[in-house]
Each structure stands twice: as C-alpha cells, then as structure tokens.
C-alpha atoms as a PDB file:
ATOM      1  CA  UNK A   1       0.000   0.000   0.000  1.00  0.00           C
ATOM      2  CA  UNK A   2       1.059   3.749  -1.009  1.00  0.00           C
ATOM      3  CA  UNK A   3      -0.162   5.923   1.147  1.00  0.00           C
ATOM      4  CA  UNK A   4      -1.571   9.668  -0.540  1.00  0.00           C
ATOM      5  CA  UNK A   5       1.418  12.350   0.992  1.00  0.00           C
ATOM      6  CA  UNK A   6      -1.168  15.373   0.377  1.00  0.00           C
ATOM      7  CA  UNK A   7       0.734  18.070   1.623  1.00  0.00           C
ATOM      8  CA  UNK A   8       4.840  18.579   2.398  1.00  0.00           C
ATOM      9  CA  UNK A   9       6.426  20.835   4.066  1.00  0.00           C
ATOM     10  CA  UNK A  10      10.230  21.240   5.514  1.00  0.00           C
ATOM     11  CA  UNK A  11       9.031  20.403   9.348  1.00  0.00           C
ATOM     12  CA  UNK A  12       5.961  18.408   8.634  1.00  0.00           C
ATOM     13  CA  UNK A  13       3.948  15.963   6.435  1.00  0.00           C
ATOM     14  CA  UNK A  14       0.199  15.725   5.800  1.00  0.00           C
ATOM     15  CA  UNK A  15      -1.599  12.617   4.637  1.00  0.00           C
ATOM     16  CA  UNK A  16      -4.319  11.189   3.517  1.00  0.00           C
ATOM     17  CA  UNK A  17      -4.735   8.463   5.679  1.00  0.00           C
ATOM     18  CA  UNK A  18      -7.031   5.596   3.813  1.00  0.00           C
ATOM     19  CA  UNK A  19      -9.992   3.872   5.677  1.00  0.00           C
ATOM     20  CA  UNK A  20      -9.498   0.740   7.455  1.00  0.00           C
ATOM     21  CA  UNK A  21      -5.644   1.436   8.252  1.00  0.00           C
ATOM     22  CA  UNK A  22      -4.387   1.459  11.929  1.00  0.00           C
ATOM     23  CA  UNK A  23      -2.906   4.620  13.399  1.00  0.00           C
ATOM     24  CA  UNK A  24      -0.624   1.857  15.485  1.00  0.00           C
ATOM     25  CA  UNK A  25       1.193  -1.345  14.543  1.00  0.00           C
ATOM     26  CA  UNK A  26      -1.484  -4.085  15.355  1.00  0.00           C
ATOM     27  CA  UNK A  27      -2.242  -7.436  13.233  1.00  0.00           C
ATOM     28  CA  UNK A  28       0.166  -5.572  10.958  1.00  0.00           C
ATOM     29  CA  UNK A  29       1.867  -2.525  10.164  1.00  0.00           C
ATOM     30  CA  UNK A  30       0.400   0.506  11.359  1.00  0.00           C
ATOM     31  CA  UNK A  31      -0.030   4.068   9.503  1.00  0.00           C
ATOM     32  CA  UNK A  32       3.716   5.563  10.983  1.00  0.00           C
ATOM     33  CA  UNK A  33       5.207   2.755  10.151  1.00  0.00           C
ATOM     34  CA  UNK A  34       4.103   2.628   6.894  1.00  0.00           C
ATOM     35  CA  UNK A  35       4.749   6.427   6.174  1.00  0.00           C
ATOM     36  CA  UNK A  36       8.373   6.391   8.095  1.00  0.00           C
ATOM     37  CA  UNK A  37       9.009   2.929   5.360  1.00  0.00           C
ATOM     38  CA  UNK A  38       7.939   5.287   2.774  1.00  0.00           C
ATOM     39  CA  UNK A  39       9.610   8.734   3.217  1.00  0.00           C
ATOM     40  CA  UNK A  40      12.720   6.732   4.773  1.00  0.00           C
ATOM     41  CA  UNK A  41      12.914   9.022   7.601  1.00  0.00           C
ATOM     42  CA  UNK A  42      12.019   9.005  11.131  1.00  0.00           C
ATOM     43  CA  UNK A  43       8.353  10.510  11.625  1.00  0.00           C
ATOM     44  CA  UNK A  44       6.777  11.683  14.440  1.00  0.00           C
ATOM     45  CA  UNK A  45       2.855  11.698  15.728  1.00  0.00           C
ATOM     46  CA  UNK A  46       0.968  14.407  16.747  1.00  0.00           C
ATOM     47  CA  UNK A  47      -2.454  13.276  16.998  1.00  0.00           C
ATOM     48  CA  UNK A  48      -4.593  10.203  15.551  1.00  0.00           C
ATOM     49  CA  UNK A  49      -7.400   9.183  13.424  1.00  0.00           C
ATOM     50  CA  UNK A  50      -9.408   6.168  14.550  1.00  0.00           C
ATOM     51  CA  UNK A  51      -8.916   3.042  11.994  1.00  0.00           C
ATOM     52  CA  UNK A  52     -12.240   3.564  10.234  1.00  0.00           C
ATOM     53  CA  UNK A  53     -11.860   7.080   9.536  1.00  0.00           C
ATOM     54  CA  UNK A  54      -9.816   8.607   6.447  1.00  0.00           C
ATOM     55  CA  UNK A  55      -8.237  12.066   5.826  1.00  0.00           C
ATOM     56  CA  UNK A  56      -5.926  14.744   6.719  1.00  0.00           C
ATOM     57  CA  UNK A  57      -3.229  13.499   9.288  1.00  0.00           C
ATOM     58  CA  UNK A  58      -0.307  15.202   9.942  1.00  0.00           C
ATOM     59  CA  UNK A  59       3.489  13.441  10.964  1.00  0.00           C
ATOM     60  CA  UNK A  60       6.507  16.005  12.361  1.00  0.00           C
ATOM     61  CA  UNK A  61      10.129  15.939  10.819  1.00  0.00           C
ATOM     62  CA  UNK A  62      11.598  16.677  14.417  1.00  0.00           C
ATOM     63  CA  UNK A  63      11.021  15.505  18.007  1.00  0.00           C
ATOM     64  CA  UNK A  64      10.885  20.294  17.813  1.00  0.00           C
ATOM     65  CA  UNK A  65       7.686  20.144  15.525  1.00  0.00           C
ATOM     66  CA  UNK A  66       6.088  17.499  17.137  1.00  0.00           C
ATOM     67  CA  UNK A  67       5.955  19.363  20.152  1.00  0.00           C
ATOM     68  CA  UNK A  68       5.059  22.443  18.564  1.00  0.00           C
ATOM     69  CA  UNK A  69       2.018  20.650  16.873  1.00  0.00           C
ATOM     70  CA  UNK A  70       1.313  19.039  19.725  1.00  0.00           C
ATOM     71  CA  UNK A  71       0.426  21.852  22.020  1.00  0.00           C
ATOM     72  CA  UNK A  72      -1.654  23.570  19.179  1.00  0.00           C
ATOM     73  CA  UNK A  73      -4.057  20.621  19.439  1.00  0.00           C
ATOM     74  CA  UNK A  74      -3.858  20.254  22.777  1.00  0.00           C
ATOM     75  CA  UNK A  75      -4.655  24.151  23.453  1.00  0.00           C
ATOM     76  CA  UNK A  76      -7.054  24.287  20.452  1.00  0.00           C
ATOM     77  CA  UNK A  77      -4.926  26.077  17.958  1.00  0.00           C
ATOM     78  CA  UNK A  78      -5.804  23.964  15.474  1.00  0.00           C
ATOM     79  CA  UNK A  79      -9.098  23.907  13.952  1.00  0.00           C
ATOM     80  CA  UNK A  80     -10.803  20.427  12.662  1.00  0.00           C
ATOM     81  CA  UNK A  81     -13.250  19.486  10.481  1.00  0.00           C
ATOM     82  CA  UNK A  82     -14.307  16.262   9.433  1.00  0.00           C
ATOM     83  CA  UNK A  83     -17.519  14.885   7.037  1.00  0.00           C
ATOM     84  CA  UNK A  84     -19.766  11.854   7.857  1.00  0.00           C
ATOM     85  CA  UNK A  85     -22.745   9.895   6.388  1.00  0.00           C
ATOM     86  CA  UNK A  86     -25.390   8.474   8.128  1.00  0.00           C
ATOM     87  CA  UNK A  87     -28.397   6.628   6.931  1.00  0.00           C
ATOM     88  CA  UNK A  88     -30.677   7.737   9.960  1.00  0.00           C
ATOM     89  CA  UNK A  89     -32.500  10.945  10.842  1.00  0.00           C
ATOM     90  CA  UNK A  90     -30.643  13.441  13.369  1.00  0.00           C
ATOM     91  CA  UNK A  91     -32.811  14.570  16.024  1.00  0.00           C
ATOM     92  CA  UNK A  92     -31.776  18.369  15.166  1.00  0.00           C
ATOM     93  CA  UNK A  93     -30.162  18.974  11.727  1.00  0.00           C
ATOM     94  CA  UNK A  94     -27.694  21.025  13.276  1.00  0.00           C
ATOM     95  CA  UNK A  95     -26.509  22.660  16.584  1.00  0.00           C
ATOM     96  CA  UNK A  96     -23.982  21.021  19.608  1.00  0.00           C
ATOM     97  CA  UNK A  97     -23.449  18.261  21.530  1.00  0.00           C
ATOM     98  CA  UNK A  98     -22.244  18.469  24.365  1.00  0.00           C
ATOM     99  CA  UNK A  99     -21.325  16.417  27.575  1.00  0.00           C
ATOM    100  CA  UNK A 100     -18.974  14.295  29.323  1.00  0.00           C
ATOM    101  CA  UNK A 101     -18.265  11.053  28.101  1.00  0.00           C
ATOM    102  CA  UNK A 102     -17.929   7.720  29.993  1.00  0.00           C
ATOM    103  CA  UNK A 103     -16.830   4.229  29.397  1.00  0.00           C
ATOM    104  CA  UNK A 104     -19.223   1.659  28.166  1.00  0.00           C
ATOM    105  CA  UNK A 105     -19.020  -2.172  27.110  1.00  0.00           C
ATOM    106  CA  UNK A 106     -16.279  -3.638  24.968  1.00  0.00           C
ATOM    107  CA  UNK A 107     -14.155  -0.607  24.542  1.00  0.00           C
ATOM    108  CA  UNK A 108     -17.171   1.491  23.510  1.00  0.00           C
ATOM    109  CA  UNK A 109     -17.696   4.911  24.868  1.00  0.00           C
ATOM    110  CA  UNK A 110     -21.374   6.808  26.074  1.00  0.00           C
ATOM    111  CA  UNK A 111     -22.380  10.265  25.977  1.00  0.00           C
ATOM    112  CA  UNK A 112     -23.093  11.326  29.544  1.00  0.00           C
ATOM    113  CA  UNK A 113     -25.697  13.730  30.952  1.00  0.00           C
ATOM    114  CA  UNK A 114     -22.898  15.857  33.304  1.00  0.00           C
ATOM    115  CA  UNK A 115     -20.377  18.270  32.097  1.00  0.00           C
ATOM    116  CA  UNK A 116     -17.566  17.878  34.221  1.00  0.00           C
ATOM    117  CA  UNK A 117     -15.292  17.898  31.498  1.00  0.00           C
ATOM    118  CA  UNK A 118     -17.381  17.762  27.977  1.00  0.00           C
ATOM    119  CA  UNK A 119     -16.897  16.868  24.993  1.00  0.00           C
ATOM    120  CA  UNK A 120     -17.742  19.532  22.645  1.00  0.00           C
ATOM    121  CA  UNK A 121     -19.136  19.038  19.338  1.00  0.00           C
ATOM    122  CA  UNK A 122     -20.296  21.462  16.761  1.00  0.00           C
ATOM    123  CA  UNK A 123     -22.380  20.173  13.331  1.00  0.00           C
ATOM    124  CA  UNK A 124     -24.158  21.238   9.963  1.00  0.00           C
ATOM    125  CA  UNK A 125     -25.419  19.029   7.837  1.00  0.00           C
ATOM    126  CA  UNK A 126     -27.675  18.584   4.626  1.00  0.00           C
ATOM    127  CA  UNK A 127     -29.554  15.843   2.705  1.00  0.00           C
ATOM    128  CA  UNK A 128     -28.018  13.679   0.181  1.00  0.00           C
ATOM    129  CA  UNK A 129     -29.820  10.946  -1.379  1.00  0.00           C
ATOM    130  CA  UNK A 130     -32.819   8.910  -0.129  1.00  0.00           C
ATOM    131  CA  UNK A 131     -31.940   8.131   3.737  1.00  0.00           C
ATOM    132  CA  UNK A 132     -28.578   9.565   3.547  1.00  0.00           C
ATOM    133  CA  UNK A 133     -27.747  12.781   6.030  1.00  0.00           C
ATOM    134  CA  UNK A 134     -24.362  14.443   5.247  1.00  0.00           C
ATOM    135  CA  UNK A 135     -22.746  15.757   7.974  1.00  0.00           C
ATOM    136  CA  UNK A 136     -19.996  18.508   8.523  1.00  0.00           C
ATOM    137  CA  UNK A 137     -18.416  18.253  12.030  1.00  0.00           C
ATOM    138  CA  UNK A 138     -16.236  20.945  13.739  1.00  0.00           C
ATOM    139  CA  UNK A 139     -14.654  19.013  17.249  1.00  0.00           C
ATOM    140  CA  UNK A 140     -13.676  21.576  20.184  1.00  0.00           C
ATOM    141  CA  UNK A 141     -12.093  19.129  21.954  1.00  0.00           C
ATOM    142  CA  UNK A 142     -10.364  16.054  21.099  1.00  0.00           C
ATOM    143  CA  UNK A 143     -12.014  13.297  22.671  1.00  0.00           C
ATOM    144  CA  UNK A 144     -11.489   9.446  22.142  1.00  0.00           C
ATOM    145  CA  UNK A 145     -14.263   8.275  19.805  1.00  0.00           C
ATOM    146  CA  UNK A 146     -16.126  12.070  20.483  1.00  0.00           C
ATOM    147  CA  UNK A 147     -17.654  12.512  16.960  1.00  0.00           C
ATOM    148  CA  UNK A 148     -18.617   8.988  16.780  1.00  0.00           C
ATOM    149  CA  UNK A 149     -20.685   8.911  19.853  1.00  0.00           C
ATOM    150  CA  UNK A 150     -21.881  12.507  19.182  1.00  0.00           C
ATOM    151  CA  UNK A 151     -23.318  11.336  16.130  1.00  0.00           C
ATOM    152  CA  UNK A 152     -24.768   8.310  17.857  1.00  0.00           C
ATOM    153  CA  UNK A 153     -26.487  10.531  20.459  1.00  0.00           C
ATOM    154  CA  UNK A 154     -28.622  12.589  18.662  1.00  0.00           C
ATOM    155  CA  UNK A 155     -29.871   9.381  16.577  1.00  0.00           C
ATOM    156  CA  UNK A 156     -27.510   9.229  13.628  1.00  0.00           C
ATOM    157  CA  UNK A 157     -24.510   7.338  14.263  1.00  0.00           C
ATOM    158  CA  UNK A 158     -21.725   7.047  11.492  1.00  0.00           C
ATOM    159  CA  UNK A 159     -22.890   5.014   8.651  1.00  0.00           C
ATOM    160  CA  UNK A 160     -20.803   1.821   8.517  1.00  0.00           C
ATOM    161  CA  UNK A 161     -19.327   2.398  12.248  1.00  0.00           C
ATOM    162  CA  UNK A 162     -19.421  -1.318  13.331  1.00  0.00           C
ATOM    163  CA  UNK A 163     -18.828  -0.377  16.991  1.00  0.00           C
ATOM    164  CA  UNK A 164     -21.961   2.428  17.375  1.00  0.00           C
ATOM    165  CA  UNK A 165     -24.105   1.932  14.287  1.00  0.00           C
ATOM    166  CA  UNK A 166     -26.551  -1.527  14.407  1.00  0.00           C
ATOM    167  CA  UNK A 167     -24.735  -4.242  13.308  1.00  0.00           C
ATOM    168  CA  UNK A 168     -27.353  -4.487  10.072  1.00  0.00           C
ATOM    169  CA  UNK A 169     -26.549  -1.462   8.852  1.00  0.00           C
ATOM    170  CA  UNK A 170     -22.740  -1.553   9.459  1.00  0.00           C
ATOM    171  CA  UNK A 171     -21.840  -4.525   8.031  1.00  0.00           C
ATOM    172  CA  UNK A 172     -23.573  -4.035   4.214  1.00  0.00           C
ATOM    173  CA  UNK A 173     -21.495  -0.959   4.061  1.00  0.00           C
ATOM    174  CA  UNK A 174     -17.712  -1.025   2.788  1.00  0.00           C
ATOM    175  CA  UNK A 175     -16.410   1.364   4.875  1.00  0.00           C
ATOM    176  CA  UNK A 176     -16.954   3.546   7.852  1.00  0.00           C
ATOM    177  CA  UNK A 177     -17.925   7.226   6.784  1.00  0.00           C
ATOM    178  CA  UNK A 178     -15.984   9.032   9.012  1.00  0.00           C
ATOM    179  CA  UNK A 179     -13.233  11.356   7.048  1.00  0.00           C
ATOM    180  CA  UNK A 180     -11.245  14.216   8.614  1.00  0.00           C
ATOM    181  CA  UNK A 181     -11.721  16.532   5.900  1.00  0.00           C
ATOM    182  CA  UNK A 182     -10.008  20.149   7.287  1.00  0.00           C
ATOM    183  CA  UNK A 183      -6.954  21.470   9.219  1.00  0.00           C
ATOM    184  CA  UNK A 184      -6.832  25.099   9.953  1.00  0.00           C
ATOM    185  CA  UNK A 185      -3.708  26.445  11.530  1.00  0.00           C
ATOM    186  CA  UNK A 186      -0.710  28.838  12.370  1.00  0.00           C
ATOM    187  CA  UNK A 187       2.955  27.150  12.824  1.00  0.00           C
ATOM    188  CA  UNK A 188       5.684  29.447  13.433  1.00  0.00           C
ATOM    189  CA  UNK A 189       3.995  32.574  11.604  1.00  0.00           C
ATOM    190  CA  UNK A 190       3.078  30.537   8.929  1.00  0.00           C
ATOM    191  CA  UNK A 191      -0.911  30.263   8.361  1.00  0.00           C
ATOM    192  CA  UNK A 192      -2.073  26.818   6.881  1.00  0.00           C
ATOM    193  CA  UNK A 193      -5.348  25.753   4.938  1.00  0.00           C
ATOM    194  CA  UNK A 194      -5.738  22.589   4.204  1.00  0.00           C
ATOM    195  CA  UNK A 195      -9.106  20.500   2.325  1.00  0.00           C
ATOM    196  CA  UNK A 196      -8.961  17.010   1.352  1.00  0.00           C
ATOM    197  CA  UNK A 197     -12.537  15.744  -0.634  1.00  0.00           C
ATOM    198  CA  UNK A 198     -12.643  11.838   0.603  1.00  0.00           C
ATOM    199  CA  UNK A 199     -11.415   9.407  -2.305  1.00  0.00           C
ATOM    200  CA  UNK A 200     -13.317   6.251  -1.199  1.00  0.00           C
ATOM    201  CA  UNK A 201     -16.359   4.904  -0.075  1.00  0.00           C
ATOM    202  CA  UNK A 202     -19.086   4.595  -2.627  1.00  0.00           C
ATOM    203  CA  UNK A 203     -21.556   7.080  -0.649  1.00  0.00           C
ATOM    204  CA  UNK A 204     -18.625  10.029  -0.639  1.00  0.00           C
ATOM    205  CA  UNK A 205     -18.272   9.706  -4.335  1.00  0.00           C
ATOM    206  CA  UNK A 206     -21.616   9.984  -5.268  1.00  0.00           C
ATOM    207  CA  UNK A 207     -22.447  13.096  -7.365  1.00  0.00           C
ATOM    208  CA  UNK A 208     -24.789  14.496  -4.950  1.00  0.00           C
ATOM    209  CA  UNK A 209     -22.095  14.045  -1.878  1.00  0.00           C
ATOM    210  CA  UNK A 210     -19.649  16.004  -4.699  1.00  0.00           C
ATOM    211  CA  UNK A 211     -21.607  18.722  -5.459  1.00  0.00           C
ATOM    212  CA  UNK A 212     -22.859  18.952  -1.625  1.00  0.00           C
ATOM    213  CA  UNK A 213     -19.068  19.773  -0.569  1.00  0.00           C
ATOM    214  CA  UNK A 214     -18.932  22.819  -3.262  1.00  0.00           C
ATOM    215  CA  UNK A 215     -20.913  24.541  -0.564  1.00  0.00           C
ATOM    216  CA  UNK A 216     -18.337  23.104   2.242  1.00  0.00           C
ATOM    217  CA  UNK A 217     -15.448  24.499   0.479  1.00  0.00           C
ATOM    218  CA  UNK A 218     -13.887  26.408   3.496  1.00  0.00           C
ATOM    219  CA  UNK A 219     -15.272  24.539   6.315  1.00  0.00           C
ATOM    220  CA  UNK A 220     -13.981  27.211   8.861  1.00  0.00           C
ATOM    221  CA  UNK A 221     -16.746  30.291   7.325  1.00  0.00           C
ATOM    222  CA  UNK A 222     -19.325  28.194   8.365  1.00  0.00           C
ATOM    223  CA  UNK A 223     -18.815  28.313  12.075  1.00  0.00           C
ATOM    224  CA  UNK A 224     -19.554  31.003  14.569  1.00  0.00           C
END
C-alpha cells in the first residue's frame, strides 16, 4: 500500500490516511510505520485518526515540531473538520453536543448527561440521497471516539461504524464514513489551509455528496 502524501512541508507531512488502516502497529503494520518505510525518515505523531476514519493526518520531521504541533491541538490552535454519512434521521439537523463522556461495554464509549469535562461538538449538515444525512463536524475538543458517539447521540450514528451503528446497517457498508476533511492552523507565523474531498467509499463519491461539498469548500466560514 502507497499511502496519498497530500501536503509537504520542511518540518511536517500531511496525509491522507485511507480507511481501514491502523494509526498503530497491530495485526500488521500501522499508519507511521508505513509512512516512516515510505519517506525513509524518522516521523513523528501528533495526533490520531481512529482506523475507520480517512483524511488529513499530519506526521513532524523533528522531536521540535512534534511538540510544537502538539500543544496547538492540545490548546485548540488547530481547527478540525471532518464529514460523515449516516443513513438515519438526526434529532436536530444542526446545533452542539455536548457532555462528558464515559466508558461503556467492549471498549465502547457513552455520551453522559454531566459536564464535568465535555466533549464539545459542533455540526451542519444537509440531505443527500434517499436516507442519507451528510454531515460537517467541527470538534472543540479532542475526545477518544467524540464525533462517533456525538453522532450516535442525537440518533444518527456514522454510517458503517461497526462499533456504534446496528450491526445491520454496518456490516452491508464497505467502509466507515468518518473522514477528517479540514486542518486550519498557524505554525511558526506561517498560516495553513488545508481540504482534502474523501477518495473512497461509494456514498462520498456519489455526485450528490460532490456537489454537496462545493458549498463546504472552506469549512472554517461556516462556524460562529
């Protein structure tokens, strides 16, 4: 496997990280391993993707960057945006959720009622086809599984998620539609932009899901 190198730069890398692929060295090799194998240099992580979802993820060129990066996730300096499908109604079509988030069976996680220490999630989204919701996702924090069970809380969990969605509905589906589709950020006085359209998954390269994202163009205007 090749994996997409979307954007380079002399103290990072940015890639497109393909569905299905382990951010960690499991069965087999894992996403940094992979990339270090390809660029033939040492690579360092900054933050993760889960192994269903695709998109933008970024590896440092120096133990310096990485902690530079680091820090502008951790204190929210980086803005994220990511694009799901789901083949159930939302509740609301668009607004927050919002909550602290607890542990539930199997490695699983549950949106709780307090707000100790939330989980923040902001979301627009739009029809697609017949039963298909289209979903544009801004995190303010960076919780473990957060947009997942976000999605799964207000009644439209991620459309092929195995672990949230109903198991006959996740399994007919080739993929999980989860993608992180924005980065928005400032690194040493240099401002940074970067969109990535998904490249897989039958439902994101449908022409409606294609000319939906012409309207999602700069993900980062559409938030307030």
């Amino acid at each position: 496997m090749v994996l997409e190198l979307f954007f380079e730069h002399q103290d990072f890398l940015v890639f497109n990280k393909p569905a299905g692929l382990s951010f960690h060295s499991e069965e087999g090799e894992g996403f940094v391993v992979k990339a270090e194998k390809q660029m033939g240099i040492k690579l360092y992580s900054v933050h993760r993707l889960d192994k269903m979802t695709s998109g933008l993820l970024i590896l440092a060129k120096s133990p310096a960057t990485a902690n530079s990066l680091t820090k502008l996730f951790e204190n929210r300096g980086i803005q994220k945006f990511y694009l799901s499908i789901s083949t159930r109604k939302p509740k609301k079509k668009q607004g927050w959720v919002k909550g602290d988030m607890g542990s539930a069976r199997r490695g699983s996680y549950k949106l709780l009622k307090t707000n100790e220490n939330p989980a923040v999630t902001q979301f627009i989204s739009r029809s697609l086809r017949v039963h298909e919701r289209f979903f544009l996702i801004k995190p303010h924090t960076g919780k473990t599984h957060q947009i997942r069970v976000a999605l799964k809380s207000i009644g439209s969990p991620v459309c092929g998620d195995i672990r949230y969605a109903a198991v006959e509905d996740a399994t007919k589906e080739e993929r999980g539609y989860l993608h992180a589709y924005a980065l928005k950020f400032s690194l040493n006085e240099e401002d940074f932009s970067l969109v990535c359209p998904p490249s897989e998954g039958e439902r994101f390269l449908s022409s409606e899901c294609k000319e939906a994202l012409l309207a999602w163009e700069k993900p980062w205007e559409l938030f307030k």
